[in-house]
N, C-alpha and C. Protein backbone atom coordinates (compact mmCIF):
# COMPACT_ATOMS: atom_id res chain seq x y z
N UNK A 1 -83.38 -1.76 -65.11
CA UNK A 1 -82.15 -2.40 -65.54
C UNK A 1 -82.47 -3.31 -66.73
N UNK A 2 -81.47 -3.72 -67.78
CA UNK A 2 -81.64 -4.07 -68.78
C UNK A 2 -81.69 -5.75 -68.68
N UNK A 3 -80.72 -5.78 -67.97
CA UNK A 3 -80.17 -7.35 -66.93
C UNK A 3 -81.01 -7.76 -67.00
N UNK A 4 -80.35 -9.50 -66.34
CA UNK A 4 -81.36 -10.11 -65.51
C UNK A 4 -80.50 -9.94 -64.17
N UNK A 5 -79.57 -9.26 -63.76
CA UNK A 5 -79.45 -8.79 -62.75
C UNK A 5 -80.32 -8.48 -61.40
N UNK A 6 -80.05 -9.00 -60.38
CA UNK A 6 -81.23 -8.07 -59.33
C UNK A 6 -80.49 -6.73 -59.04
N UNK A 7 -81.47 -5.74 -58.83
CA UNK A 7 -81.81 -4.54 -58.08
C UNK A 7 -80.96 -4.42 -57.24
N UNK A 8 -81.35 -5.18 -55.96
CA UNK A 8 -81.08 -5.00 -54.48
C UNK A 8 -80.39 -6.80 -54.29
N UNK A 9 -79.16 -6.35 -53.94
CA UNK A 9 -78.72 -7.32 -53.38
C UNK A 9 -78.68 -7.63 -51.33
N UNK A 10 -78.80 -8.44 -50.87
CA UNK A 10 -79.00 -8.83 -49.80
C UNK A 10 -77.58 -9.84 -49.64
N UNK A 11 -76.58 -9.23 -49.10
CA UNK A 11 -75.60 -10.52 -49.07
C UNK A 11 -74.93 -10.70 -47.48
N UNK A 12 -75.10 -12.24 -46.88
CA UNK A 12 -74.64 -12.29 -45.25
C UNK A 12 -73.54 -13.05 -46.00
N UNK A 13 -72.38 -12.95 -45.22
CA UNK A 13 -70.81 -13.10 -45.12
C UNK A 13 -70.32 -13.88 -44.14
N UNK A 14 -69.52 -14.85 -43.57
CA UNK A 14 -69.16 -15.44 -42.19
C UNK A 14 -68.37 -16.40 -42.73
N UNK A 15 -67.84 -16.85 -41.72
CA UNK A 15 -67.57 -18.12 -41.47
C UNK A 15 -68.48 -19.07 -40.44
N UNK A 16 -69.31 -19.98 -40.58
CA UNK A 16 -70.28 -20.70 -39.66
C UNK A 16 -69.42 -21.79 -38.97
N UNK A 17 -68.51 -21.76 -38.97
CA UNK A 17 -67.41 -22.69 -38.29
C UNK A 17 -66.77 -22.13 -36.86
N UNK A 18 -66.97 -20.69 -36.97
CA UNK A 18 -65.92 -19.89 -36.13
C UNK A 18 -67.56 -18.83 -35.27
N UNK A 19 -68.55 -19.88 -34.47
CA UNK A 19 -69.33 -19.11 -33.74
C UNK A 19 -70.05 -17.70 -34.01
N UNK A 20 -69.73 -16.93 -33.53
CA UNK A 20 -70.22 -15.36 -34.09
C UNK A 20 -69.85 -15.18 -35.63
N UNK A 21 -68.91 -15.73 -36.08
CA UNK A 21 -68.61 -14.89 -37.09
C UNK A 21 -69.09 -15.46 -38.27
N UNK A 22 -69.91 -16.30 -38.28
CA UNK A 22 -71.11 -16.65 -39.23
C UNK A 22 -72.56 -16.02 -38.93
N UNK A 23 -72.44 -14.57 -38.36
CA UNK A 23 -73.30 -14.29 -38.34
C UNK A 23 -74.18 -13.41 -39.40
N UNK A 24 -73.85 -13.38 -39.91
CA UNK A 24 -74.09 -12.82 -41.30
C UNK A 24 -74.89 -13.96 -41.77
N UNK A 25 -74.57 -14.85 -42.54
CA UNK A 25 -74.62 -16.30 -43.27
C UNK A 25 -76.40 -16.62 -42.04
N UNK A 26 -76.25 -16.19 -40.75
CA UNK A 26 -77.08 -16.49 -39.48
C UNK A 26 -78.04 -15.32 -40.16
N UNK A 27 -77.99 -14.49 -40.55
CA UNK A 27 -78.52 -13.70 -40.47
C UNK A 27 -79.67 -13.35 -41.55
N UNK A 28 -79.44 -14.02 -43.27
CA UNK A 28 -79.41 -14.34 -44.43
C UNK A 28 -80.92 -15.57 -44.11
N UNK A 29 -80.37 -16.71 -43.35
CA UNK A 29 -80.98 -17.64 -43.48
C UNK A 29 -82.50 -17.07 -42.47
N UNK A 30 -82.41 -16.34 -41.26
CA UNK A 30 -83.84 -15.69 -40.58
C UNK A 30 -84.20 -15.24 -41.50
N UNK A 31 -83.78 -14.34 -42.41
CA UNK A 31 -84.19 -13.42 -43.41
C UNK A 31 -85.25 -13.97 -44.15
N UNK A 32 -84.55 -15.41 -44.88
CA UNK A 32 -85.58 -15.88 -45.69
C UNK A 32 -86.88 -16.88 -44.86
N UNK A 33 -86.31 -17.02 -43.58
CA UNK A 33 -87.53 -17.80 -43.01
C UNK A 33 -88.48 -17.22 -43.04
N UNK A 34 -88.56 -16.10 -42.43
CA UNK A 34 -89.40 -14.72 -41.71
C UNK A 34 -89.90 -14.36 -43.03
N UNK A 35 -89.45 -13.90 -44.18
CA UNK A 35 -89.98 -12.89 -44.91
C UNK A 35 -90.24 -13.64 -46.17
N UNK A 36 -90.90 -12.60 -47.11
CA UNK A 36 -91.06 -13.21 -48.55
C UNK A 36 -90.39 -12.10 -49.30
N UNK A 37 -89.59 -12.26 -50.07
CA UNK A 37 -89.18 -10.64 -50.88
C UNK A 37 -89.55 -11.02 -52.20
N UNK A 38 -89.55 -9.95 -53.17
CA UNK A 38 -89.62 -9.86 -54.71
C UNK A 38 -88.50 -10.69 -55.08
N UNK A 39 -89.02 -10.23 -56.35
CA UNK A 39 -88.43 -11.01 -57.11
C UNK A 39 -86.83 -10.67 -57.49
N UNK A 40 -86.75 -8.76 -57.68
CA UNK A 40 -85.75 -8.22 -57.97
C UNK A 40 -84.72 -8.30 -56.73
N UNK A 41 -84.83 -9.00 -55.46
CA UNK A 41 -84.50 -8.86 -54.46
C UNK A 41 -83.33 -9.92 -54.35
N UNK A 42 -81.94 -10.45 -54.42
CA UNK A 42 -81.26 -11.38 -54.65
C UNK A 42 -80.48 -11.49 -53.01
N UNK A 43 -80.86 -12.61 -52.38
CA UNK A 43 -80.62 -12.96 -51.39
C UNK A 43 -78.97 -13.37 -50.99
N UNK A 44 -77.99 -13.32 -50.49
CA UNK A 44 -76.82 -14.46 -51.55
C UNK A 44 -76.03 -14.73 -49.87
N UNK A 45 -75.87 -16.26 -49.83
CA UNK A 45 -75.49 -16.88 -48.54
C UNK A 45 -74.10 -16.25 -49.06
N UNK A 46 -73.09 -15.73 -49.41
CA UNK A 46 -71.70 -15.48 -49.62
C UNK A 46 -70.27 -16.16 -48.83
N UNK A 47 -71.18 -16.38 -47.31
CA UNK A 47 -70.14 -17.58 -46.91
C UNK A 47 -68.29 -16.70 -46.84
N UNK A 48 -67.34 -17.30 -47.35
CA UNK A 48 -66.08 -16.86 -47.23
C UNK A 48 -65.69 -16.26 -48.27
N UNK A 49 -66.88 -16.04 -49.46
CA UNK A 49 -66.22 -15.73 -51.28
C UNK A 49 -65.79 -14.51 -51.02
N UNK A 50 -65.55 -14.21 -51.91
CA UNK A 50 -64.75 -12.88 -52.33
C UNK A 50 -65.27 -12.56 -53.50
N UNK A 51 -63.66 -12.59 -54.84
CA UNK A 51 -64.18 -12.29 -55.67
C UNK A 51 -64.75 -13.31 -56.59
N UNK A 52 -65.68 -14.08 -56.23
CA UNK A 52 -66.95 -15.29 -56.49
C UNK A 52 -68.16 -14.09 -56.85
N UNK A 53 -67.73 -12.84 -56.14
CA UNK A 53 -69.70 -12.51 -55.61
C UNK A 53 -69.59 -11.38 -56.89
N UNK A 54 -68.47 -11.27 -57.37
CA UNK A 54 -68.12 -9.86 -58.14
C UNK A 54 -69.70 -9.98 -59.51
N UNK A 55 -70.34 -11.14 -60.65
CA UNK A 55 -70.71 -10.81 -61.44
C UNK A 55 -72.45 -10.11 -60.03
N UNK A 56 -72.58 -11.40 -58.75
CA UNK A 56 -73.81 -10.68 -58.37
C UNK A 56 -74.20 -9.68 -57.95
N UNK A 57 -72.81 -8.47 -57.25
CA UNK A 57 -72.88 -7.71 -56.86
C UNK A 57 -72.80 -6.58 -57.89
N UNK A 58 -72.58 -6.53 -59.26
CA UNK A 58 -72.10 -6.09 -60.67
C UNK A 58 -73.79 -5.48 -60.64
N UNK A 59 -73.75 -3.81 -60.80
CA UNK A 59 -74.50 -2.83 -61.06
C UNK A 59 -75.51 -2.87 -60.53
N UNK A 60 -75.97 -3.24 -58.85
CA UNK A 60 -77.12 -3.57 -58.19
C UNK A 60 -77.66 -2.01 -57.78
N UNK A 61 -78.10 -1.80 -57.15
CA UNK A 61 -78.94 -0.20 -57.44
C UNK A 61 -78.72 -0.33 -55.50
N UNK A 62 -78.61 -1.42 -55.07
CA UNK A 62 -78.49 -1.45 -53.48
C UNK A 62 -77.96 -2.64 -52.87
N UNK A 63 -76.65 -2.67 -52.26
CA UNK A 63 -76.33 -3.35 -51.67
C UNK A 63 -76.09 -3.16 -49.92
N UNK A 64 -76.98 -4.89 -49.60
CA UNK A 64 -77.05 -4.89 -48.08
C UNK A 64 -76.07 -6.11 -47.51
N UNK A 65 -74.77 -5.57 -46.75
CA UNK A 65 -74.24 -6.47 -46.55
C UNK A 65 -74.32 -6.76 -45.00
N UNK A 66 -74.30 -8.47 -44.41
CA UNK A 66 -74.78 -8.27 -42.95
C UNK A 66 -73.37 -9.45 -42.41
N UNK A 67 -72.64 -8.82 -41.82
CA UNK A 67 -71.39 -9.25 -40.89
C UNK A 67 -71.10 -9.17 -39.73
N UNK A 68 -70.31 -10.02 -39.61
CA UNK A 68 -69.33 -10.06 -37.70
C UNK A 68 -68.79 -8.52 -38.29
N UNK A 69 -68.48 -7.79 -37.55
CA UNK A 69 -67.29 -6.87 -37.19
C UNK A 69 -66.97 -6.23 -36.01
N UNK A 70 -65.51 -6.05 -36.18
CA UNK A 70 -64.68 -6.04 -35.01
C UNK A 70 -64.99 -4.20 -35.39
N UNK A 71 -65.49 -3.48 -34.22
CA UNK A 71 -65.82 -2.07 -33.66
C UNK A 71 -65.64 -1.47 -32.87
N UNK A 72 -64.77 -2.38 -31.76
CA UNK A 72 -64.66 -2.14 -30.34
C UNK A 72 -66.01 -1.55 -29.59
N UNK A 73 -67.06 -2.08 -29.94
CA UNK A 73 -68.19 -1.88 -29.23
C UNK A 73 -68.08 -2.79 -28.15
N UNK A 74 -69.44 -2.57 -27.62
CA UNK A 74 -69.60 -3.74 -26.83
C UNK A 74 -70.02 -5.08 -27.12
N UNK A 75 -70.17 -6.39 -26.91
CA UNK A 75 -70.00 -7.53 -27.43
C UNK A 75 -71.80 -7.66 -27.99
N UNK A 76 -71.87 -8.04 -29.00
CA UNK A 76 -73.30 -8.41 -29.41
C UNK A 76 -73.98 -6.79 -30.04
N UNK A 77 -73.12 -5.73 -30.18
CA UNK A 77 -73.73 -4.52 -30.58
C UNK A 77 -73.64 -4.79 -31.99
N UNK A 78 -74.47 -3.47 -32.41
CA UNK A 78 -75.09 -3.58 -33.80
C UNK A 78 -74.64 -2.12 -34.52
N UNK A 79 -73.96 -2.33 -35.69
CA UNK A 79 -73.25 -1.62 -36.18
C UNK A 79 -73.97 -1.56 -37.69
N UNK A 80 -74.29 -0.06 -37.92
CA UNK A 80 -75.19 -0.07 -38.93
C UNK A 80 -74.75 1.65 -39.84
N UNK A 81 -73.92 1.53 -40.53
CA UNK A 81 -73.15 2.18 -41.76
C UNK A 81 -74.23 2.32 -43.10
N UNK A 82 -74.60 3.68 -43.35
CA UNK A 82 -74.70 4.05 -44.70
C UNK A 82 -74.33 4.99 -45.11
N UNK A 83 -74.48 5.70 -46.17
CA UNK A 83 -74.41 6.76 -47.01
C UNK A 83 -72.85 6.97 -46.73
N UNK A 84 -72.15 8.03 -46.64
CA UNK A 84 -70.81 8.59 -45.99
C UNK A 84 -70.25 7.94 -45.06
N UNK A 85 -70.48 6.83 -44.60
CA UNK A 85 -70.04 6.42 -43.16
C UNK A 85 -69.52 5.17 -43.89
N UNK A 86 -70.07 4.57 -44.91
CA UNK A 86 -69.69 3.39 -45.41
C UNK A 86 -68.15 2.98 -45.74
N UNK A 87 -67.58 3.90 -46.82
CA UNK A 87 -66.05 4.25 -46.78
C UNK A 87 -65.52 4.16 -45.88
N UNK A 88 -65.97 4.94 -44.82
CA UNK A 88 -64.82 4.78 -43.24
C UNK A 88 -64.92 3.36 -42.92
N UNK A 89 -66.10 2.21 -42.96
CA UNK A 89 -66.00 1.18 -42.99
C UNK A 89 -64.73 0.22 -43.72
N UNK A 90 -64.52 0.52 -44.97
CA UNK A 90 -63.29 -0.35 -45.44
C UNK A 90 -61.86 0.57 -44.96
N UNK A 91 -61.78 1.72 -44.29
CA UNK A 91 -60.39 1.88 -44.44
C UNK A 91 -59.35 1.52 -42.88
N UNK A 92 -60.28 0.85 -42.22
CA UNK A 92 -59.73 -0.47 -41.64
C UNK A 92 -60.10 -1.64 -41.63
N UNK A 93 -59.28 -2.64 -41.26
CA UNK A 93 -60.39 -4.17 -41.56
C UNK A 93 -61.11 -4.45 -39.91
N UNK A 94 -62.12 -4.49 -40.15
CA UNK A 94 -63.24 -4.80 -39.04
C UNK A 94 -63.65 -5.78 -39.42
N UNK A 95 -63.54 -6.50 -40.28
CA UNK A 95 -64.63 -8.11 -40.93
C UNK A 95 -63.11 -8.70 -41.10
N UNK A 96 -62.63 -10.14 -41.16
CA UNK A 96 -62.40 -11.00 -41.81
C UNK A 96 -62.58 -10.80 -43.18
N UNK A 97 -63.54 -10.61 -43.74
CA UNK A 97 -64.05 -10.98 -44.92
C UNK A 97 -63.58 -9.63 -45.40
N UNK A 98 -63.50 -8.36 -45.38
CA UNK A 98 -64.06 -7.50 -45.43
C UNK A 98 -62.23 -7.02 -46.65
N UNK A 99 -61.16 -7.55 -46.75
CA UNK A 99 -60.48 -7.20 -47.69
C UNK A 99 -61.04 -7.81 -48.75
N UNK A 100 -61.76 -8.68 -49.26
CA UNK A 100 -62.53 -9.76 -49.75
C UNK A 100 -63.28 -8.63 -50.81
N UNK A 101 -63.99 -8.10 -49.47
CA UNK A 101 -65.36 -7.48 -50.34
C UNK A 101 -65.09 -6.31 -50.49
N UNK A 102 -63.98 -5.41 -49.92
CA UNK A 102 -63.53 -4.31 -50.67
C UNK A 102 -63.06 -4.16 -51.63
N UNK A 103 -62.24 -5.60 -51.94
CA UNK A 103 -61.38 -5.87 -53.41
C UNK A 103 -62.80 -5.95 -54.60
N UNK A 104 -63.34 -6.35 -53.86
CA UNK A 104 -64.83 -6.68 -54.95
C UNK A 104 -65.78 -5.48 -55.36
N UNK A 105 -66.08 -4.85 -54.07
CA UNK A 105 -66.35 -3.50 -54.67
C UNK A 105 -65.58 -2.22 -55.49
N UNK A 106 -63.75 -2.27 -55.30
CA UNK A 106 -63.09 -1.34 -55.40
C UNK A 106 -63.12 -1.94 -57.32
N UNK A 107 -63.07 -3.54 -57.68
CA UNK A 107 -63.07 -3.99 -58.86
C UNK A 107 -64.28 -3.58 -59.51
N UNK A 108 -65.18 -3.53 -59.05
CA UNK A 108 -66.68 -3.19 -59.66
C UNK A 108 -66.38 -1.55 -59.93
N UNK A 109 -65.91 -0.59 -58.92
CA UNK A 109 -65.79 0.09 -59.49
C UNK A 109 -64.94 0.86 -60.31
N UNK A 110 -63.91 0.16 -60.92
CA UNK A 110 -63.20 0.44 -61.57
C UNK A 110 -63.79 -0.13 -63.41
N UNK A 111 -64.73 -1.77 -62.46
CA UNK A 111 -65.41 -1.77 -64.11
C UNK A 111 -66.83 -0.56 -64.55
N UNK A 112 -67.20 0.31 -63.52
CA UNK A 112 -68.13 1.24 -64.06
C UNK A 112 -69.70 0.23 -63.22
N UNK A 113 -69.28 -0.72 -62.92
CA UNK A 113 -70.48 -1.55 -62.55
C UNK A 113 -70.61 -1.54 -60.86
N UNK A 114 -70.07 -0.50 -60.08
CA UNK A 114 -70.05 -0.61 -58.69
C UNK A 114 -71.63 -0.61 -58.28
N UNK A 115 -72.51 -1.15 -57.18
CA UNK A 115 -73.66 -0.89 -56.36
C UNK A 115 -73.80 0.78 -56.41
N UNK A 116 -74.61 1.35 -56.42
CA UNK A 116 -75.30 2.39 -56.30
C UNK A 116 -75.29 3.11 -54.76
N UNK A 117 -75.56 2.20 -53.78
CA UNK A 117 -75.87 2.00 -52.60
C UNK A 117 -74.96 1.03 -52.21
N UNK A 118 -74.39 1.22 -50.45
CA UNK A 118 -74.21 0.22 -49.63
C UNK A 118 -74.02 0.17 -48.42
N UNK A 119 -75.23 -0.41 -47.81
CA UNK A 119 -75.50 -0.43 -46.63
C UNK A 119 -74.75 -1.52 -45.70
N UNK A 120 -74.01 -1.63 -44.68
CA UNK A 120 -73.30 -2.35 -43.88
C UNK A 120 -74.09 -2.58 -42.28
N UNK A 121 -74.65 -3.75 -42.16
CA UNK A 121 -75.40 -4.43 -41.16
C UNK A 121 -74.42 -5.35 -40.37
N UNK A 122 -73.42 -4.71 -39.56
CA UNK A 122 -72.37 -5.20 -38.84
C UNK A 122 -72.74 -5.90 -37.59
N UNK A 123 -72.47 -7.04 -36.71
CA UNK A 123 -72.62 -6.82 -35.48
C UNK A 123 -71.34 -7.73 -34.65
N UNK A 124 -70.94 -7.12 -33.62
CA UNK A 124 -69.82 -6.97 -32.84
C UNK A 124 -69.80 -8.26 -31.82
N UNK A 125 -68.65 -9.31 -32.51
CA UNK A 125 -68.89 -10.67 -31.85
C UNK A 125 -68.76 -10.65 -30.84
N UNK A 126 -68.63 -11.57 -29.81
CA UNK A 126 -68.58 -12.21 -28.82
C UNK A 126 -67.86 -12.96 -28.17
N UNK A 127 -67.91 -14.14 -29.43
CA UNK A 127 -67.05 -15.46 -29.72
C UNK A 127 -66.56 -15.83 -31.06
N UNK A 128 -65.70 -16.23 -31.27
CA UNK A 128 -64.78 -16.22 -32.36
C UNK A 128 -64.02 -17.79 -32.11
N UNK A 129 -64.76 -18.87 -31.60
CA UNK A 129 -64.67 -19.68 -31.32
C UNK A 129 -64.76 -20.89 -31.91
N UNK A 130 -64.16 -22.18 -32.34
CA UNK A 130 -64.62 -23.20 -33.04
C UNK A 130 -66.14 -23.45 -32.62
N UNK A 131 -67.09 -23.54 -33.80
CA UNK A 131 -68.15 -24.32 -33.04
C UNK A 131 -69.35 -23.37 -34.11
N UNK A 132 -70.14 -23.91 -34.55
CA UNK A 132 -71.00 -24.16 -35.30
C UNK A 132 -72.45 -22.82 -34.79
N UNK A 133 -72.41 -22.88 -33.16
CA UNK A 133 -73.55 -22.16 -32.97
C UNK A 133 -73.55 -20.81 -32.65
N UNK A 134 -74.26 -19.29 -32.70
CA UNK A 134 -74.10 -18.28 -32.42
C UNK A 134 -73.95 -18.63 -30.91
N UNK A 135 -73.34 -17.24 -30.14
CA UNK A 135 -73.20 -17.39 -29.11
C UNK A 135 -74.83 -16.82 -27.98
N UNK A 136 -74.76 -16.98 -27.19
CA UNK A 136 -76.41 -17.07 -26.57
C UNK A 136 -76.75 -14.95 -26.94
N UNK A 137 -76.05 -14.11 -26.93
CA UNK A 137 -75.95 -12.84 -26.81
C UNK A 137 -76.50 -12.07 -28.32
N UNK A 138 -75.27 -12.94 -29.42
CA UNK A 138 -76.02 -12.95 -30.64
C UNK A 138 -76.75 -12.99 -31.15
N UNK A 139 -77.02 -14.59 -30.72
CA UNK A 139 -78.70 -15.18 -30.96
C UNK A 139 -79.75 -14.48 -30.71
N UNK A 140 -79.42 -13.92 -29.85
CA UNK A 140 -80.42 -13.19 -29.17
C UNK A 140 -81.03 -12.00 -29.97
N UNK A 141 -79.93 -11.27 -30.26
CA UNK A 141 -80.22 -9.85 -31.16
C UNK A 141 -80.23 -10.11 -32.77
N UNK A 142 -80.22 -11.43 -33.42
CA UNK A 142 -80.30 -11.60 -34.59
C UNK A 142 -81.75 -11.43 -35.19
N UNK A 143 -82.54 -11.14 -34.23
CA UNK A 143 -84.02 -11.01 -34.99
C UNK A 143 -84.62 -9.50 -34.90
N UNK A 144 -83.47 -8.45 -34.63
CA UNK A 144 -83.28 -7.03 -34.35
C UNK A 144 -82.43 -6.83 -35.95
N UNK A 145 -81.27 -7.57 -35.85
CA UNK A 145 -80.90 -7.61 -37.33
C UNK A 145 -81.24 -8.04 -38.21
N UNK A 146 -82.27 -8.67 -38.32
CA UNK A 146 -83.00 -8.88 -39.21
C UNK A 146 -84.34 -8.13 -39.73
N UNK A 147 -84.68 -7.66 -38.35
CA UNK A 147 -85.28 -6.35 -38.89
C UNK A 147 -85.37 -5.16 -39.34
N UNK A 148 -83.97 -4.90 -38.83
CA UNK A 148 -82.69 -4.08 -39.51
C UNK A 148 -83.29 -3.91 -41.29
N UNK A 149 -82.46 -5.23 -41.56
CA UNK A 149 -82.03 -5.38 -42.83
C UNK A 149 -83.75 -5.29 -43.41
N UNK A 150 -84.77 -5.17 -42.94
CA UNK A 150 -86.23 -5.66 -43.32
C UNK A 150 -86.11 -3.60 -43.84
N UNK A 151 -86.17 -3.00 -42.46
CA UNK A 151 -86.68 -1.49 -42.65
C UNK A 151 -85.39 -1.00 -43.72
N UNK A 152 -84.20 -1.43 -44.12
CA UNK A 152 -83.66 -0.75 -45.03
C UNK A 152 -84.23 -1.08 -46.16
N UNK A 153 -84.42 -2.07 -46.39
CA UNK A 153 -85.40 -2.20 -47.68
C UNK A 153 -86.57 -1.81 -47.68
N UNK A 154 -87.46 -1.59 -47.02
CA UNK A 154 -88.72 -1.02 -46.82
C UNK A 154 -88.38 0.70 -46.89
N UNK A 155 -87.23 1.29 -46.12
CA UNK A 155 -87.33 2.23 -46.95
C UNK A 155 -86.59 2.95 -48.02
N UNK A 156 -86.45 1.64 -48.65
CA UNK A 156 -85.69 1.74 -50.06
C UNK A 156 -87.08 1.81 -51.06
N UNK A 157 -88.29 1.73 -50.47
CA UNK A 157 -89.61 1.17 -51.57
C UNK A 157 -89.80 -0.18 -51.73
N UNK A 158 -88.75 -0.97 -50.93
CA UNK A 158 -89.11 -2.68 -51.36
C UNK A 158 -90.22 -3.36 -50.31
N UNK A 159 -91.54 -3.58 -50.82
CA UNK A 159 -92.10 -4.25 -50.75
C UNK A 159 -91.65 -5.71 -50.40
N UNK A 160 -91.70 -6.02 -48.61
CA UNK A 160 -91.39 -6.97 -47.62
C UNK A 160 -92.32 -7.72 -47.18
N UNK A 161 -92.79 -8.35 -47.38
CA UNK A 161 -94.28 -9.00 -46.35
C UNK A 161 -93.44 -10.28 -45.94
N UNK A 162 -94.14 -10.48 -44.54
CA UNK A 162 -93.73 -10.97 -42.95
C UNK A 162 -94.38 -12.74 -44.04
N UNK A 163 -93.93 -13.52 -43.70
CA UNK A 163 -94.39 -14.71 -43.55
C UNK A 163 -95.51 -15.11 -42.68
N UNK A 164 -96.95 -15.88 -42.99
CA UNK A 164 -97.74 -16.12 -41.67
C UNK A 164 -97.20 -16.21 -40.59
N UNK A 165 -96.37 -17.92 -40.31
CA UNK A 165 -95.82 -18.35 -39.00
C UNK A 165 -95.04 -17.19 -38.54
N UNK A 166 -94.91 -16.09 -39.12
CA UNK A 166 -93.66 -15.22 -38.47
C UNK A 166 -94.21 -14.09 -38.18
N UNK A 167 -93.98 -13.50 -36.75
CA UNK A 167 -94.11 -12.11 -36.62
C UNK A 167 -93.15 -10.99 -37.61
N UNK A 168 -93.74 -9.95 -37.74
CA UNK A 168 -93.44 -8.91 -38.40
C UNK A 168 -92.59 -8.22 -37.45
């Protein structure tokens, strides 16, 4: 790329106010404890933005997005969308966020600058509750989603190494 654009975007989504559904944003922050990534690798807390994220998400070669969504799974499951499956993802709303970031991708691609790739690292709340902390079920499986999001980049070719204090 010609940019100073990154490559591979990494973006968690939530609200951290509303329990589970900052799990994304929950998910972003293990990410960077645990791991060390490159340089081309752009991490992005995204929080409630929308179209805020449009110049970082603008011609990335891979986008990893990690959210609450509603799947009718079972509570704390892990919902994991690529290639062809991704589309069926926006053509209902399962995220909060998720008219947000379709408006953002559907704008990108209308400017010619859409992601290349996009991978959707969903997982199926619990609680949707005032209150600051994942729920005990979440918590629990957030270091499964985080490894998640580790092997899609690993086998994208991105070079991941584990942090000492942190298991791999």
């Amino acid at each position: 790329m010609t940019s100073a654009r990154a490559q591979v975007v990494v973006l968690g989504i939530g609200n951290i106010l509303l329990s589970d559904e900052g799990v994304g944003v929950r998910a972003i922050e293990a990410l960077r404890q645990r791991f060390d990534l490159p340089a081309d690798v752009n991490v992005i807390d995204g929080g409630t933005s929308a179209m805020e994220l449009i110049d970082d998400l603008s011609r990335a070669k891979l986008l990893i997005v990690v959210d609450a969504v509603k799947a009718g799974r079972p509570p704390a499951s892990i919902v994991h969308l690529s290639g062809n499956d991704v589309p069926v993802f926006f053509r209902s709303k399962l995220s909060p966020h998720q008219i947000g970031l379709s408006d953002v991708l559907a704008s990108l691609e209308l400017l010619g600058e859409a992601p290349q790739e996009t991978i959707i690292v969903g997982i199926q709340p619990v609680s949707l509750s005032l209150g600051m902390e994942l729920s005990g079920e979440v918590k629990a499986i957030l270091p499964e989603v985080v490894d998640l999001v580790v092997a899609d980049l690993r086998s994208h070719g991105i070079e991941v190494q584990s942090r000492r204090n942190f298991p791999a």
